[in-house]
C-alpha atoms as a PDB file:
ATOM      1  CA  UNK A   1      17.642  15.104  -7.772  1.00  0.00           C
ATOM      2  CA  UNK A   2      19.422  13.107 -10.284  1.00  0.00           C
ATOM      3  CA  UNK A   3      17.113  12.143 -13.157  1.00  0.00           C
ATOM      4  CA  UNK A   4      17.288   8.111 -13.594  1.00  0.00           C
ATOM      5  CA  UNK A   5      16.718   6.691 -17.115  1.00  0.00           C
ATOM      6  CA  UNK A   6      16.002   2.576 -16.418  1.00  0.00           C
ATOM      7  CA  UNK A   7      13.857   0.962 -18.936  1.00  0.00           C
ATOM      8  CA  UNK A   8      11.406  -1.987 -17.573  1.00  0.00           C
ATOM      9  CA  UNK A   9       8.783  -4.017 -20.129  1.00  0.00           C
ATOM     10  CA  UNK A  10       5.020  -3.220 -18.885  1.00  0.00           C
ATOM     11  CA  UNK A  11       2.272  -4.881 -20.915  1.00  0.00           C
ATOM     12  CA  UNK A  12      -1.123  -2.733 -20.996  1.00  0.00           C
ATOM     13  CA  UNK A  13      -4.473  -3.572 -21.865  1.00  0.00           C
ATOM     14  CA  UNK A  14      -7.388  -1.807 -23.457  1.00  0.00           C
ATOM     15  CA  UNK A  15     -11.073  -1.265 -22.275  1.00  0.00           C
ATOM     16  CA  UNK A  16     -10.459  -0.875 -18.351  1.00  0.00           C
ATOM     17  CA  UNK A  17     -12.130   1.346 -16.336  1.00  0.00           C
ATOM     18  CA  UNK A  18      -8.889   2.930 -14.943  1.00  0.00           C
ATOM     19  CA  UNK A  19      -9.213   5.116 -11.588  1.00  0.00           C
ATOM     20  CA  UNK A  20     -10.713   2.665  -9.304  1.00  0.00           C
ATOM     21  CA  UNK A  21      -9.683  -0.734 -10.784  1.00  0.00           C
ATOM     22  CA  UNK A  22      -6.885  -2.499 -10.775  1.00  0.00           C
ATOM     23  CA  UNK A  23      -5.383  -5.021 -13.287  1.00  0.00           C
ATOM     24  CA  UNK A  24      -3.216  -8.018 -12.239  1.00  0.00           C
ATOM     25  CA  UNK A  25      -0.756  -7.934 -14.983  1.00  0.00           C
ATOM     26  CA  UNK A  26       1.436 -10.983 -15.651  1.00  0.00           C
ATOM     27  CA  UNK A  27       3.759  -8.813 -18.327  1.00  0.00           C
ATOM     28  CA  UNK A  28       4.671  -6.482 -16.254  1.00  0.00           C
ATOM     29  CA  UNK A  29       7.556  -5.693 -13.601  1.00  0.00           C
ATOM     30  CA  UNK A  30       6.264  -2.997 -11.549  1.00  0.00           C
ATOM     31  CA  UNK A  31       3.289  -1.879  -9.618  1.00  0.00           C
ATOM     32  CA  UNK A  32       1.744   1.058 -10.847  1.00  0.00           C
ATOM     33  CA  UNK A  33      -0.667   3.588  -9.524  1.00  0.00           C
ATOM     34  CA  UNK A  34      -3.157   6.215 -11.551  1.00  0.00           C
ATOM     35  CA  UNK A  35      -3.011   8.820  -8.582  1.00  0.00           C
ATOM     36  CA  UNK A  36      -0.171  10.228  -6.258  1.00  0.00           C
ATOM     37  CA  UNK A  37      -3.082  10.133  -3.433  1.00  0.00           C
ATOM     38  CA  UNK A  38      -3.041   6.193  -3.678  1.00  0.00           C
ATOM     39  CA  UNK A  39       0.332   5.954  -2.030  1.00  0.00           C
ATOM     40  CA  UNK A  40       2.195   6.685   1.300  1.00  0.00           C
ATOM     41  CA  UNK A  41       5.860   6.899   2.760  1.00  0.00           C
ATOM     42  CA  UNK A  42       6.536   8.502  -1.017  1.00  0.00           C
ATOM     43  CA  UNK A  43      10.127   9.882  -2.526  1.00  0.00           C
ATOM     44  CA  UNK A  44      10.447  11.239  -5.473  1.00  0.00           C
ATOM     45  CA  UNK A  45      11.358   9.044  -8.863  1.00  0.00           C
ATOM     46  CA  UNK A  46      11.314  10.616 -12.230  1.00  0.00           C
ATOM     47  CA  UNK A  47      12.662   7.065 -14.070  1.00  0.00           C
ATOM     48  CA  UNK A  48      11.022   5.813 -17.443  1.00  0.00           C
ATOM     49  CA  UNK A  49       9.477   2.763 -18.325  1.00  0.00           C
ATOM     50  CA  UNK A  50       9.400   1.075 -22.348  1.00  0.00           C
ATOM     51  CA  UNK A  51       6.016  -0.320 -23.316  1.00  0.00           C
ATOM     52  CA  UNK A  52       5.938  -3.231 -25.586  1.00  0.00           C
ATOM     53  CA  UNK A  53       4.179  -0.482 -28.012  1.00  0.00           C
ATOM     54  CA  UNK A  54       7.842   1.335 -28.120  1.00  0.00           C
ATOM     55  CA  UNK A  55       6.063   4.240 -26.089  1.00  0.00           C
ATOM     56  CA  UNK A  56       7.266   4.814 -22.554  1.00  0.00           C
ATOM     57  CA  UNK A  57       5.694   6.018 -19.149  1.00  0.00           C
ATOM     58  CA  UNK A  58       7.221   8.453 -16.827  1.00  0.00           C
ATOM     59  CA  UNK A  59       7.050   7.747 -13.111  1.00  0.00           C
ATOM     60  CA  UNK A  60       7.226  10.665 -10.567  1.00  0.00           C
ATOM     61  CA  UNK A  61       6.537   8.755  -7.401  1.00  0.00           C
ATOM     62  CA  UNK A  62       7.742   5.218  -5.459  1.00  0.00           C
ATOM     63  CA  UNK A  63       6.225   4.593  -2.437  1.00  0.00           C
ATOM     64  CA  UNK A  64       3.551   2.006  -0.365  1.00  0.00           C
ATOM     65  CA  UNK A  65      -0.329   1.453  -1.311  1.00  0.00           C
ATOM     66  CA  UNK A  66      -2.665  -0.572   0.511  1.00  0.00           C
ATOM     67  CA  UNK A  67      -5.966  -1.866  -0.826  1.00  0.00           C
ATOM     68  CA  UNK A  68      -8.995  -4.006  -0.575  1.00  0.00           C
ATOM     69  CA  UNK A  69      -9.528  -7.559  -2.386  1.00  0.00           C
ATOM     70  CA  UNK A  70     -12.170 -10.036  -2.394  1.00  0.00           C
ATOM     71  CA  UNK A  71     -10.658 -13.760  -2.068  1.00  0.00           C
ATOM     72  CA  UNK A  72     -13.342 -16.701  -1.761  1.00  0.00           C
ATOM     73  CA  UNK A  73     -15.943 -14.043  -0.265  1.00  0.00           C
ATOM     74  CA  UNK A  74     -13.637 -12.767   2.212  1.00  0.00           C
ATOM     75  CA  UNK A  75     -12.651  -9.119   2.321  1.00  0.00           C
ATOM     76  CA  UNK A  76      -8.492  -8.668   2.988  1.00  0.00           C
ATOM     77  CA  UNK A  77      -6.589  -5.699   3.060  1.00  0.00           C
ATOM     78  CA  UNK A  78      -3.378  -5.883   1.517  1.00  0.00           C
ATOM     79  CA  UNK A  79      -0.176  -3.772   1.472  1.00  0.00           C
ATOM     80  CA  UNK A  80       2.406  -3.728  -1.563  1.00  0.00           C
ATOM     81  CA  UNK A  81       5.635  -2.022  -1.234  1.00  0.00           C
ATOM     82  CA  UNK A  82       8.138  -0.350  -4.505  1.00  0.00           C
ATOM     83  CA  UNK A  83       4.794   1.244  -5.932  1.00  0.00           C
ATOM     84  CA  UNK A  84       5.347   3.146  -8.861  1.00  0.00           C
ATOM     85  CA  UNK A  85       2.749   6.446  -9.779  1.00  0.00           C
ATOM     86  CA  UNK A  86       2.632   8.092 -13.276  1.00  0.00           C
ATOM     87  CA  UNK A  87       0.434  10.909 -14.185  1.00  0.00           C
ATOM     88  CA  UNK A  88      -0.292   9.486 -17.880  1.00  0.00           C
ATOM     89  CA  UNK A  89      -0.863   5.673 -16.794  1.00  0.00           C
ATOM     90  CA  UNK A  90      -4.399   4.884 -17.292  1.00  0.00           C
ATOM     91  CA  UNK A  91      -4.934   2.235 -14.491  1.00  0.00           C
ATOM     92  CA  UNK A  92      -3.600   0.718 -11.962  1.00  0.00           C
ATOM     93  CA  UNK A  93      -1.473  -2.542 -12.415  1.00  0.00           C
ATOM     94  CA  UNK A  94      -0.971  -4.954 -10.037  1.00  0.00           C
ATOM     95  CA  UNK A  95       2.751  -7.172 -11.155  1.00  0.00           C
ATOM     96  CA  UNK A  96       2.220 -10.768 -11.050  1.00  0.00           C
ATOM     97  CA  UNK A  97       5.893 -10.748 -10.912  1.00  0.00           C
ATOM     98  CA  UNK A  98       6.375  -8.656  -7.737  1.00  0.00           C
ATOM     99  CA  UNK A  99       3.363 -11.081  -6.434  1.00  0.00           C
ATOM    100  CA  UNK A 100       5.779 -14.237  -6.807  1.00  0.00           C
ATOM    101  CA  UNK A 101       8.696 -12.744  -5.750  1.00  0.00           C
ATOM    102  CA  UNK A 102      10.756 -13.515  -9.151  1.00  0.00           C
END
């Protein structure tokens, strides 16, 4: 596989309880996932990603996650596509971007 080297901002924040929760970030471009397990119809990846701390994040996977949100009371179930999973990220992040399609 050839190795892609694409650099994408991704804001992080500090304090989050990482496996199980996600973050709705408005700073960054991609989805993200803390475990392969979370994602389906997967391909392998390997591309990097800068953080605005100069660091970067190595993703293995891309594939499709579903999950569960509350919204006014009401349980939906909701499916995002172009998923992104690293073995070093420490939660998940949900892209406001990807969210309104910009």
């Amino acid at each position: 596989m050839e190795r892609r080297l694409t650099r994408w901002p991704l804001r992080m924040a500090s304090g989050i309880d990482a496996a199980h929760q996600w973050i709705l970030d408005s700073g960054s471009s991609r989805h993200l996932v803390t475990t392969a397990s979370q994602l389906y119809d997967t391909e392998e990846y390997d591309e990097e990603c800068l953080l605005p701390n100069g660091e970067s994040l190595r993703t293995q996977l891309k594939g499709k996650t579903r999950f569960t949100v509350r919204v006014d009371g009401e349980e939906r179930r909701i499916e995002s596509i172009d998923v992104y999973y690293s073995a070093n990220l420490p939660w998940n992040v949900i892209s406001y971007e990807k969210i309104e399609g910009r």
